[in-house]
C-alpha atoms as a PDB file:
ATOM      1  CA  UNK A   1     154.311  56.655 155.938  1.00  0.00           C
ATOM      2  CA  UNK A   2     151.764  58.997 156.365  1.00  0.00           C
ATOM      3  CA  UNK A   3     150.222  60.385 159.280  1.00  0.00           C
ATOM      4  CA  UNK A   4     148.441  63.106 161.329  1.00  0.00           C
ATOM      5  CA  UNK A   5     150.773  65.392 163.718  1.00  0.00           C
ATOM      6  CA  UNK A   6     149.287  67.669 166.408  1.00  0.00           C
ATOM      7  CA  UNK A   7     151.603  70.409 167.328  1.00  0.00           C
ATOM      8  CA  UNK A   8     150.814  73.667 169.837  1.00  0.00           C
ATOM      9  CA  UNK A   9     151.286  76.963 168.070  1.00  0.00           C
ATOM     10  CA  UNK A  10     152.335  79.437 170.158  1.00  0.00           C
ATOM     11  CA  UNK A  11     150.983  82.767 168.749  1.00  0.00           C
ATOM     12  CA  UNK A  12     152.677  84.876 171.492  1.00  0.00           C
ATOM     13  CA  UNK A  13     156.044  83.666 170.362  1.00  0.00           C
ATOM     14  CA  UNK A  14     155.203  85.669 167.024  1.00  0.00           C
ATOM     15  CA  UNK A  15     153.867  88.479 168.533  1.00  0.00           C
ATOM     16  CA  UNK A  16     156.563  89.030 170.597  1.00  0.00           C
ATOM     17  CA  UNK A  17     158.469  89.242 167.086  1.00  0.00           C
ATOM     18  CA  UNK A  18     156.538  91.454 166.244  1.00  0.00           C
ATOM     19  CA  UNK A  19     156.914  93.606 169.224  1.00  0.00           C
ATOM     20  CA  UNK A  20     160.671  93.529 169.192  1.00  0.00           C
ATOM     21  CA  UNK A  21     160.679  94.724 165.509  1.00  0.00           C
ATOM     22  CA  UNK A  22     158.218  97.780 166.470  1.00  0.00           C
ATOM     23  CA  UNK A  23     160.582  98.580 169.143  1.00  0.00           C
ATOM     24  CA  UNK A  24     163.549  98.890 166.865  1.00  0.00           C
ATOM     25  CA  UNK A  25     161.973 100.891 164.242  1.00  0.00           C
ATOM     26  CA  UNK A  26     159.950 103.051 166.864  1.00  0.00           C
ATOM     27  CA  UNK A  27     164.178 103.828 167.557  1.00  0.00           C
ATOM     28  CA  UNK A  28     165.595 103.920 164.439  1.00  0.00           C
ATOM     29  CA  UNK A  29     163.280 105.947 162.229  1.00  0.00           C
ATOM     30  CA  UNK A  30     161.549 109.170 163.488  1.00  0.00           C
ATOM     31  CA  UNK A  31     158.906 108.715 159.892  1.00  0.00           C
ATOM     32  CA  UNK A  32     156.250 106.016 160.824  1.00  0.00           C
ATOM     33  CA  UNK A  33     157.808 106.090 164.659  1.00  0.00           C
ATOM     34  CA  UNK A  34     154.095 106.723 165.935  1.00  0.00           C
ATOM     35  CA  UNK A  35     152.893 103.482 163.986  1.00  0.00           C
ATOM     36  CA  UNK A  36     155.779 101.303 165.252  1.00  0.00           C
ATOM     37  CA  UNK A  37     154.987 102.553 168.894  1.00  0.00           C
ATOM     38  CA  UNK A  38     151.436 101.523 168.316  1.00  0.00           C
ATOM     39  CA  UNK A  39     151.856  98.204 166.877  1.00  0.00           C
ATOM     40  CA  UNK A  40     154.481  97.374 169.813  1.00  0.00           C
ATOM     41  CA  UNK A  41     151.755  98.503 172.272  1.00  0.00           C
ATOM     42  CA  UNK A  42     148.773  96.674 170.785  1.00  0.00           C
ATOM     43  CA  UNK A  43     151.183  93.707 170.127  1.00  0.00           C
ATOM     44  CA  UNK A  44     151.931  93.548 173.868  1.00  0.00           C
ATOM     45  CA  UNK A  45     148.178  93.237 174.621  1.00  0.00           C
ATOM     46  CA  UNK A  46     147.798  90.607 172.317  1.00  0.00           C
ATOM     47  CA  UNK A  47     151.142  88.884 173.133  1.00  0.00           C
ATOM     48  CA  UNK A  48     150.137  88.880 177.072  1.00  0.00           C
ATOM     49  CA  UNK A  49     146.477  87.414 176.331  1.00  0.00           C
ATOM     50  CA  UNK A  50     147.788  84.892 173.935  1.00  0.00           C
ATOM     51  CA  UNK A  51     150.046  83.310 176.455  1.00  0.00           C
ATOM     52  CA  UNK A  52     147.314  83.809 179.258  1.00  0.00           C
ATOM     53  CA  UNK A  53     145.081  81.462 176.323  1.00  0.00           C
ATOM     54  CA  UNK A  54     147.654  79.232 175.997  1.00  0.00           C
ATOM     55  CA  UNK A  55     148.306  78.713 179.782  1.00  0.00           C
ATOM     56  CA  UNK A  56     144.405  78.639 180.459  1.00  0.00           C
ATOM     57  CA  UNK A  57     144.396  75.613 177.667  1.00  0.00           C
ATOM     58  CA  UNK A  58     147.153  74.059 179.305  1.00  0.00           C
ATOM     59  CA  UNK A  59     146.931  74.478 182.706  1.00  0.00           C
ATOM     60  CA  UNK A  60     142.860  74.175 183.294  1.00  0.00           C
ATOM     61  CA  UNK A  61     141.561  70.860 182.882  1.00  0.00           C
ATOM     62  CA  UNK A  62     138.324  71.386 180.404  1.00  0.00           C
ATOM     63  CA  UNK A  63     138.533  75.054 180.878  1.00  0.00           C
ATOM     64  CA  UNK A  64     135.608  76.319 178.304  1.00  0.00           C
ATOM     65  CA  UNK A  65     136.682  78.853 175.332  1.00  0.00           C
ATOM     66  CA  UNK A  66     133.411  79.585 174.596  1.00  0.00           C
ATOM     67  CA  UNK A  67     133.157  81.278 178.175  1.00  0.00           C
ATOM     68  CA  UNK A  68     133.964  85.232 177.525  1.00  0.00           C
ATOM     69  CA  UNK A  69     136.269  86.511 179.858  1.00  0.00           C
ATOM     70  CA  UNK A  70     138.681  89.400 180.408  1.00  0.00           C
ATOM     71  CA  UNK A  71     142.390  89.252 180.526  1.00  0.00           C
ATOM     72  CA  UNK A  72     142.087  90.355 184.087  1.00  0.00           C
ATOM     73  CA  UNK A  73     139.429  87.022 184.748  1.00  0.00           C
ATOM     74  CA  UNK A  74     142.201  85.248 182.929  1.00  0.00           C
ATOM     75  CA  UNK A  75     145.040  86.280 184.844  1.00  0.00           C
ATOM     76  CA  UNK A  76     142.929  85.842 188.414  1.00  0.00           C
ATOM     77  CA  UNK A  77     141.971  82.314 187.120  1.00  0.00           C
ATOM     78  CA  UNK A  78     145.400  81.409 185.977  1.00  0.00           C
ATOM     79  CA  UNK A  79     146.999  82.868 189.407  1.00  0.00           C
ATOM     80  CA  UNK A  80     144.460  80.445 191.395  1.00  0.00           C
ATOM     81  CA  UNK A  81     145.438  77.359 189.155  1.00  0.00           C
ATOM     82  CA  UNK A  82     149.399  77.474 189.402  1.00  0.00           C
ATOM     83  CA  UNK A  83     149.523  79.150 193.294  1.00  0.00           C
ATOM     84  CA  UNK A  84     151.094  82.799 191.922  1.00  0.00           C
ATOM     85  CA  UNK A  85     150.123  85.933 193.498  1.00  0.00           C
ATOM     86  CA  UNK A  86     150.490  88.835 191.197  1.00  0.00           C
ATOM     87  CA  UNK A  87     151.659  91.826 192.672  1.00  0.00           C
ATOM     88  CA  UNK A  88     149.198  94.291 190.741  1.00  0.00           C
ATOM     89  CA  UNK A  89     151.021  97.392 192.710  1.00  0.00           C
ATOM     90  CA  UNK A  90     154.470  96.956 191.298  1.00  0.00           C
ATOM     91  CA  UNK A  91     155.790  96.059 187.740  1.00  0.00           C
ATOM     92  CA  UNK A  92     155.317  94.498 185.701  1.00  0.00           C
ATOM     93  CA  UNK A  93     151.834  93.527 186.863  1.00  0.00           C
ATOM     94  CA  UNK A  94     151.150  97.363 188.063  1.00  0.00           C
ATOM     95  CA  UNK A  95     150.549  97.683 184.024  1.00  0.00           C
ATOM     96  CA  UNK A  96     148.520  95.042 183.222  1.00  0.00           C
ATOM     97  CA  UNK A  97     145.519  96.837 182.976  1.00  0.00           C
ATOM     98  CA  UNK A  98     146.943  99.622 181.206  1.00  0.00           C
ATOM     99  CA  UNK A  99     148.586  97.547 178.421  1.00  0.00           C
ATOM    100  CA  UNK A 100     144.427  96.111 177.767  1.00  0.00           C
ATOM    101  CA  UNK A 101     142.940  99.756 178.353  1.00  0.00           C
ATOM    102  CA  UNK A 102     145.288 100.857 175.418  1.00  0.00           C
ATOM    103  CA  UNK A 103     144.086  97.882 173.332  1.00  0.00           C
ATOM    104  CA  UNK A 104     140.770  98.835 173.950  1.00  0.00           C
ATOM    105  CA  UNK A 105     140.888 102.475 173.449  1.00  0.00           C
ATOM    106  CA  UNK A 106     142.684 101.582 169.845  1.00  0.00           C
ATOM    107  CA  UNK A 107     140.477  98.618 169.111  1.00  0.00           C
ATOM    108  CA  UNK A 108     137.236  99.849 170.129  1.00  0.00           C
ATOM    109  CA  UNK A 109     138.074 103.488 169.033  1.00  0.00           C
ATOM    110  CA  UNK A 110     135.315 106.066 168.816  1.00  0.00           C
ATOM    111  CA  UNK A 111     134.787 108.602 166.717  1.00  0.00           C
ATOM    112  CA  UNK A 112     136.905 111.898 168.279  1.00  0.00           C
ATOM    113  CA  UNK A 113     135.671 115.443 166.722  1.00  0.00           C
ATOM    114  CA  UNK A 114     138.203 117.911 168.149  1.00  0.00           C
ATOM    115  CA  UNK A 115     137.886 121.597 167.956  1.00  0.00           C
ATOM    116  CA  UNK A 116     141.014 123.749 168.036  1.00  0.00           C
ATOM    117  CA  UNK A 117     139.847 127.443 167.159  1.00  0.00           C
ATOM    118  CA  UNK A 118     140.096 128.124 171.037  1.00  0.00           C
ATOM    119  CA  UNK A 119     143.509 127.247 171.118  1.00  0.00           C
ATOM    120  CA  UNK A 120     144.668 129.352 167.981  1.00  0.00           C
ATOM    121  CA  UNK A 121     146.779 132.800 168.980  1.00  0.00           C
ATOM    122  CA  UNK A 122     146.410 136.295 167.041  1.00  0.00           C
ATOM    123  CA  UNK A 123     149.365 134.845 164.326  1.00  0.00           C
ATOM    124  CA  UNK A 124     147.079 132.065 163.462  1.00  0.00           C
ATOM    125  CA  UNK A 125     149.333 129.760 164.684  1.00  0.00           C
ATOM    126  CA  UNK A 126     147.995 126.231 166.363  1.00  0.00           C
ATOM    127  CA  UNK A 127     148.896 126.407 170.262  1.00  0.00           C
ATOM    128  CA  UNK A 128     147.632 123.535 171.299  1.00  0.00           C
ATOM    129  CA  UNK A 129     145.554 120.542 170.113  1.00  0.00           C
ATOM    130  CA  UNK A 130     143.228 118.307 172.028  1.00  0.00           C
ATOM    131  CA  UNK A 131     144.188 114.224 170.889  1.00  0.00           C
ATOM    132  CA  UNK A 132     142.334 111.064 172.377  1.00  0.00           C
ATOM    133  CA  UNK A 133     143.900 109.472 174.835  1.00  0.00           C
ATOM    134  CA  UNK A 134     145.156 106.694 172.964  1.00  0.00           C
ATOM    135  CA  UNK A 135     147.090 109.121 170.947  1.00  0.00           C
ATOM    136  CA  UNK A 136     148.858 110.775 174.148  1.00  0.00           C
ATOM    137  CA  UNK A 137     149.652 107.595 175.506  1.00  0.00           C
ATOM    138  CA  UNK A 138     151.592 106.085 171.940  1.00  0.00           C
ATOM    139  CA  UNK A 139     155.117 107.437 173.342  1.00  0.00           C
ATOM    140  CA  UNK A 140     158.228 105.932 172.996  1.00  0.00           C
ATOM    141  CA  UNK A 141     158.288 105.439 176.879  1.00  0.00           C
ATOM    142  CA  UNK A 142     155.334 103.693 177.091  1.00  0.00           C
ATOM    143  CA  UNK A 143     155.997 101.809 174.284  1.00  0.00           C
ATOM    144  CA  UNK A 144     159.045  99.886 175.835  1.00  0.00           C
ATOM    145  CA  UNK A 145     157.382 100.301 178.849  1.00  0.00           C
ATOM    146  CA  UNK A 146     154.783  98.009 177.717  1.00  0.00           C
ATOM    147  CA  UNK A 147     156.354  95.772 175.654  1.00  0.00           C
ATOM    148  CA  UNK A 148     158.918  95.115 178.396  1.00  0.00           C
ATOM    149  CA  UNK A 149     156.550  94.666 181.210  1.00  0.00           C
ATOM    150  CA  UNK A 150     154.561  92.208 179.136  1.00  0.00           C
ATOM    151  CA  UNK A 151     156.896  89.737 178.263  1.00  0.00           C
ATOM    152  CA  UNK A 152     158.423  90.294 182.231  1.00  0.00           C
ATOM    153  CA  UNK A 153     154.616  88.813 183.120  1.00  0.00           C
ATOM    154  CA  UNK A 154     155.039  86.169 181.120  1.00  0.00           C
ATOM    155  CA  UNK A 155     158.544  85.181 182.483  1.00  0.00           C
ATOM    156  CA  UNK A 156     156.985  85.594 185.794  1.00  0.00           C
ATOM    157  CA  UNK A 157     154.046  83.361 185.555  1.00  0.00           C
ATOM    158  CA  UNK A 158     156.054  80.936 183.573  1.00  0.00           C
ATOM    159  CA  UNK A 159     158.339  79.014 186.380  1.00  0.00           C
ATOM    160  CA  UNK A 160     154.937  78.814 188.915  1.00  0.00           C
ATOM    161  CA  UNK A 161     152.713  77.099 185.903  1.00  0.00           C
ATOM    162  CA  UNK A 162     156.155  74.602 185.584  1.00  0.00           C
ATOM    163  CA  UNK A 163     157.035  76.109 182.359  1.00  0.00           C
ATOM    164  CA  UNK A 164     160.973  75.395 182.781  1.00  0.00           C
ATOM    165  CA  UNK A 165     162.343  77.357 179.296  1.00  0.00           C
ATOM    166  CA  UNK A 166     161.874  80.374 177.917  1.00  0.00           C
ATOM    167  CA  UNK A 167     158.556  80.590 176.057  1.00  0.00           C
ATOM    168  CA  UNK A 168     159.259  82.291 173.787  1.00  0.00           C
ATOM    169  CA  UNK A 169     161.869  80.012 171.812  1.00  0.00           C
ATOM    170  CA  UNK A 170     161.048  77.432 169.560  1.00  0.00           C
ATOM    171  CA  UNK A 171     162.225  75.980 166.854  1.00  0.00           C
ATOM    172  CA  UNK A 172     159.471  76.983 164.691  1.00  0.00           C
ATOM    173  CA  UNK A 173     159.070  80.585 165.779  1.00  0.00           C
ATOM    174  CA  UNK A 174     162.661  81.079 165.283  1.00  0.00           C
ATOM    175  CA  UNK A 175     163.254  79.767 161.953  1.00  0.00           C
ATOM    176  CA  UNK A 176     160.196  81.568 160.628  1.00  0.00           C
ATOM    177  CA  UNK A 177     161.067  84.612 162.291  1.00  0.00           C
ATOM    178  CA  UNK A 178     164.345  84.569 160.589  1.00  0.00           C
ATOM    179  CA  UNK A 179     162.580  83.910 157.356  1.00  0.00           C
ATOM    180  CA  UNK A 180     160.838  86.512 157.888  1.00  0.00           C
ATOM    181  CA  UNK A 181     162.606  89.584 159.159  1.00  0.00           C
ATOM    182  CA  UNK A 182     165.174  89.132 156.102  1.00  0.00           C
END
């Protein structure tokens, strides 16, 4: 018997895969540690706005795609339709803008000319270089900072939309993830 079969994909479920394996090469390895840090902190930008799509499909009745908003429109809206109050001035949610300015400042990165012959001593030795911010902020704190305070969010606005298990397991994320990581 054939048929059709509609089934949700939960894209946050594999970024948060993704995040957890930056995380534990970010610590294991010191060559490529920067990179790992990045992708973990990107990945928990697009891991928090992927779940704030998915509740916005599920928990708006006709709620328009086509509309451009930002994460923070996203989270406001969401808040309104499930009765949460985020506490912006404590964490998790105290980062929630910071986790999308770091998207942005990678994603929409400008073009940084740097100049270091102020900063050189009499040896010729480099003292100091100037770095974007983006740059400054990949640390391994922030990195796990992030990454934990994301997924935190998402446990937190969870139980109010009446979302009774974890997110992030399901059948299909886990037995590809498996696949995958091996």
């Amino acid at each position: 018997m054939k048929g059709n079969i509609e089934r949700n994909i939960k894209t946050f479920s594999y970024f948060k895969i993704i995040m957890d394996s930056a995380i534990k090469n970010a610590t294991k390895k010191e060559l490529g540690a920067f990179y790992e840090r990045m992708i973990g902190m990107v990945f928990s930008a697009f891991c928090l706005e992927a779940f704030l799509n998915y509740l916005l499909e599920e928990k708006v009745k006709n709620y328009d795609h086509s509309i451009k908003e930002t994460p923070q429109e996203k989270l406001i809206k969401i808040c309104a339709h499930i009765n949460y109050q985020a506490d912006m001035e404590n964490e998790p949610f105290c980062y929630f803008s910071t986790i999308f300015d770091y998207r942005d400042l990678i994603t929409h990165a400008k073009y940084f000319k740097t100049t270091a012959t102020k900063y050189v001593n009499n040896e010729g030795e480099l003292l100091k270089s100037t770095q974007p911010l983006w740059k400054k902020m990949t640390t391994q704190q922030n990195c796990v900072r992030f990454v934990n305070n994301a997924i935190e969010m998402i446990q937190k606005l969870r139980i109010p939309a009446g979302i009774s298990r974890d997110p992030f397991i399901s059948l299909e994320v886990s037995s590809y993830g498996l696949e995958e990581m091996n």
